[in-house]
Structures are given as C-alpha cells and as structure tokens.
Protein backbone atom coordinates (compact mmCIF):
# COMPACT_ATOMS: atom_id res chain seq x y z
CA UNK A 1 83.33 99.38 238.00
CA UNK A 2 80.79 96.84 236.48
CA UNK A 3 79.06 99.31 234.59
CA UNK A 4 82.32 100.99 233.31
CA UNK A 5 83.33 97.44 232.07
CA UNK A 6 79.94 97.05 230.70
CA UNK A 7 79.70 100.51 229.04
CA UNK A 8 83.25 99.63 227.22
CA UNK A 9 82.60 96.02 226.41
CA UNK A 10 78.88 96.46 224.53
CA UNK A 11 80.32 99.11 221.90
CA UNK A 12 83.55 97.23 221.30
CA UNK A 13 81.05 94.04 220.75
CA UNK A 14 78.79 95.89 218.32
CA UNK A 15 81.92 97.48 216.06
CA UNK A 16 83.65 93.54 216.21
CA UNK A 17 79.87 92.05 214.98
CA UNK A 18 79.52 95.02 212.22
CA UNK A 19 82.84 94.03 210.99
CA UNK A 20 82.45 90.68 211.23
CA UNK A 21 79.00 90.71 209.05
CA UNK A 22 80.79 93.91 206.49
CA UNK A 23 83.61 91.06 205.64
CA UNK A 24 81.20 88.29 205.18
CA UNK A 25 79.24 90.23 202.89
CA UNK A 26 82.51 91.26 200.93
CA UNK A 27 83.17 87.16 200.42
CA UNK A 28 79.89 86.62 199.68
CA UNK A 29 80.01 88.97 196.65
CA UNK A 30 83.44 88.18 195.76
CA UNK A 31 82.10 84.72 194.99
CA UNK A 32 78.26 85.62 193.30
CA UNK A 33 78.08 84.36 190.04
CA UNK A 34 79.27 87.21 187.92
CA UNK A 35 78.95 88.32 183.75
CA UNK A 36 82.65 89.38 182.44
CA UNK A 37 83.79 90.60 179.65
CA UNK A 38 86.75 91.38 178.03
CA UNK A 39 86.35 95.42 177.19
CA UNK A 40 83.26 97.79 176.77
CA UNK A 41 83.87 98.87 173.60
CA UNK A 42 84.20 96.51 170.45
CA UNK A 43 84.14 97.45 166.51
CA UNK A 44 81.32 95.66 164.28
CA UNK A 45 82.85 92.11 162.91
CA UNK A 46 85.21 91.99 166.26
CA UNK A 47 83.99 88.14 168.09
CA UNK A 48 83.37 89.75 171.55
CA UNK A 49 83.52 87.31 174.63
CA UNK A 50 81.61 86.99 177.72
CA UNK A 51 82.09 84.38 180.25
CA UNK A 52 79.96 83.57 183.55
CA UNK A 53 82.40 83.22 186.63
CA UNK A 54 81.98 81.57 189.81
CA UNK A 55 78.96 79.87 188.50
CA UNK A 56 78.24 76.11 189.85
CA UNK A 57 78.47 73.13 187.56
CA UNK A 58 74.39 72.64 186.83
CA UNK A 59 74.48 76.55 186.43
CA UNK A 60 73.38 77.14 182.41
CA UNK A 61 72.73 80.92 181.13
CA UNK A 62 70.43 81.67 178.71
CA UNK A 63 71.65 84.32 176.14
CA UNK A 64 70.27 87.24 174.80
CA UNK A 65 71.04 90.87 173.26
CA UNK A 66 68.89 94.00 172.88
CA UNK A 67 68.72 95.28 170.35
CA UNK A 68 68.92 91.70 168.54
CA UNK A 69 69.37 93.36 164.75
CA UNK A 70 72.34 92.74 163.42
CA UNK A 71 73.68 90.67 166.44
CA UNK A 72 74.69 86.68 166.22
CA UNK A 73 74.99 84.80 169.40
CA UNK A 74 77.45 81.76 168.94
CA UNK A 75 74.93 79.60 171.54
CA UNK A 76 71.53 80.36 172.97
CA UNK A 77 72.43 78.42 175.88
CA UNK A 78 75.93 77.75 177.59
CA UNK A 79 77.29 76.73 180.63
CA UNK A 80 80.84 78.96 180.52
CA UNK A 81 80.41 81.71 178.79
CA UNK A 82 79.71 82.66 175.08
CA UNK A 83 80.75 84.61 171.99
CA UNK A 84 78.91 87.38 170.45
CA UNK A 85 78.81 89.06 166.92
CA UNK A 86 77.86 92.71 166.25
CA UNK A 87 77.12 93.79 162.51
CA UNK A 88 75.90 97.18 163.13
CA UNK A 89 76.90 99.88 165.35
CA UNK A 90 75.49 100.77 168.20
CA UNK A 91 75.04 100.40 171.85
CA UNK A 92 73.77 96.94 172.96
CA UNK A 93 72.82 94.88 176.22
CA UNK A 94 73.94 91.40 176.33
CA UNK A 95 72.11 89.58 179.48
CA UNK A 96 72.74 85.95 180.87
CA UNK A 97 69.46 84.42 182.74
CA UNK A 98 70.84 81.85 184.96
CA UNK A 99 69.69 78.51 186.07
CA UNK A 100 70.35 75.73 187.79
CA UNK A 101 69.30 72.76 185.42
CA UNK A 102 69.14 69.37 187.03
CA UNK A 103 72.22 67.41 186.34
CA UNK A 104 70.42 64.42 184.54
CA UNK A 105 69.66 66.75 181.59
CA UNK A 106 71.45 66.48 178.61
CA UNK A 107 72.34 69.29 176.74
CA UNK A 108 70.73 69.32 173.41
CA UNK A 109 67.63 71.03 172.34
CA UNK A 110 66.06 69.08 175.24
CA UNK A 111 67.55 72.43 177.62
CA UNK A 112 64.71 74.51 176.53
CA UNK A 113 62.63 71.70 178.76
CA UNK A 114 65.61 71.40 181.15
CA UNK A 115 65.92 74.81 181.51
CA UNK A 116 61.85 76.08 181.54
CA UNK A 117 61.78 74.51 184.84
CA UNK A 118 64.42 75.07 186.79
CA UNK A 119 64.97 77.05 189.30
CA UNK A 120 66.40 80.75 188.63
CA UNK A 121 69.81 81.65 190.22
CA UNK A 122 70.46 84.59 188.74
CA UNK A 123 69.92 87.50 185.72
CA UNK A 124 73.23 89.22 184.60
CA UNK A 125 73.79 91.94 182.14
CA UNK A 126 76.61 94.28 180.28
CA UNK A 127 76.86 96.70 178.61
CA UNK A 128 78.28 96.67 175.22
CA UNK A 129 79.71 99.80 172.53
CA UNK A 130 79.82 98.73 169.06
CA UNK A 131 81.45 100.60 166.53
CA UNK A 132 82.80 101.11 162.81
C-alpha cells in the first residue's frame, strides 16, 4: 500500500516541479529586457522608433546599425529607447548593447567612460526593411 502511494505520489511531484519551473521561466522572460519596435518594414525618410522595455533605471543602450550608410541615429546612447533614420533602401540591423552604468554618472559625453566599464546586461537586435 506504501509503495502504491509512493509509486503515485513521486510522478505527480515531478509533473507539479516541471510546471512549477516551465511558469517561472515564462515570467522570467516576460520581464527580460526586450528591443521593440513599432513595424518591420519602414520607407527611406520615415523616423522609425525603437524603445528598450523592462529595462532598469541605470540600464543605458548603446546604439548601432549595420549597414551604417545612409542611416542617422537620433542618440548614440539612451536610456528609453531611440529614433532612427534610413536614407537608402535596404535591409538593416539596428542592435542595443546594454549596460548597467553606475547611477553617479552623468549623462554627457562622460557615458563613453560611464559606460566602457560597466557591467554588460544585455545585447538586443531587430531587424529592419527599408524601402522607396
């Protein structure tokens, strides 16, 4: 009768703990700092937006798009988000290194200091279709 119990109880434990760790894994992603934007596609002279979410309040991204020809980024570094010119068609990556910078820094052209050495929380990119 022991065993029986036993035999029921040790499966029903492992499918409860599986669960358990699947939904805390599903939080835990819903709240990573994440790279949004508004649409994949955009047309050349069109101010496209991308925004950081769920990022902490020391978190500062560091902007940058490939191919950079023809491309002006409103703000090397920001702390929300940023906006993003394309002059030529084409197909582009816009990534967002992410930081923590310590919160005595000031943000001026001192953040390329500030930001050199701090600590890396994460490196976010999208995917981005320009056209005519």
């Amino acid at each position: 009768m022991k065993l029986r119990k036993l035999l029921i109880a040790v499966p029903l434990s492992v499918i409860v703990l599986v669960a358990c760790q699947k939904e805390a894994s599903v939080n835990a992603n819903n709240n990573a700092i994440r790279l949004e934007a508004p649409r994949q596609q955009v047309k050349t002279g069109e101010v496209f937006t991308v925004a950081l979410k769920n990022a902490s309040r020391n978190a500062v991204a560091k902007w940058s798009v490939s191919p950079a020809a023809g491309v002006e980024i409103d703000s090397v570094y920001s702390k929300q988000g940023n906006e993003i010119y394309f002059n030529q068609p084409g197909t582009y990556t816009i990534t967002a290194e992410v930081k923590n910078i310590s919160s005595n820094c000031i943000p001026t052209p001192q953040w390329d200091t500030c930001y050199k050495n701090a600590s890396l929380l994460n490196t976010l990119s999208n995917t981005v279709t320009v056209s005519n």
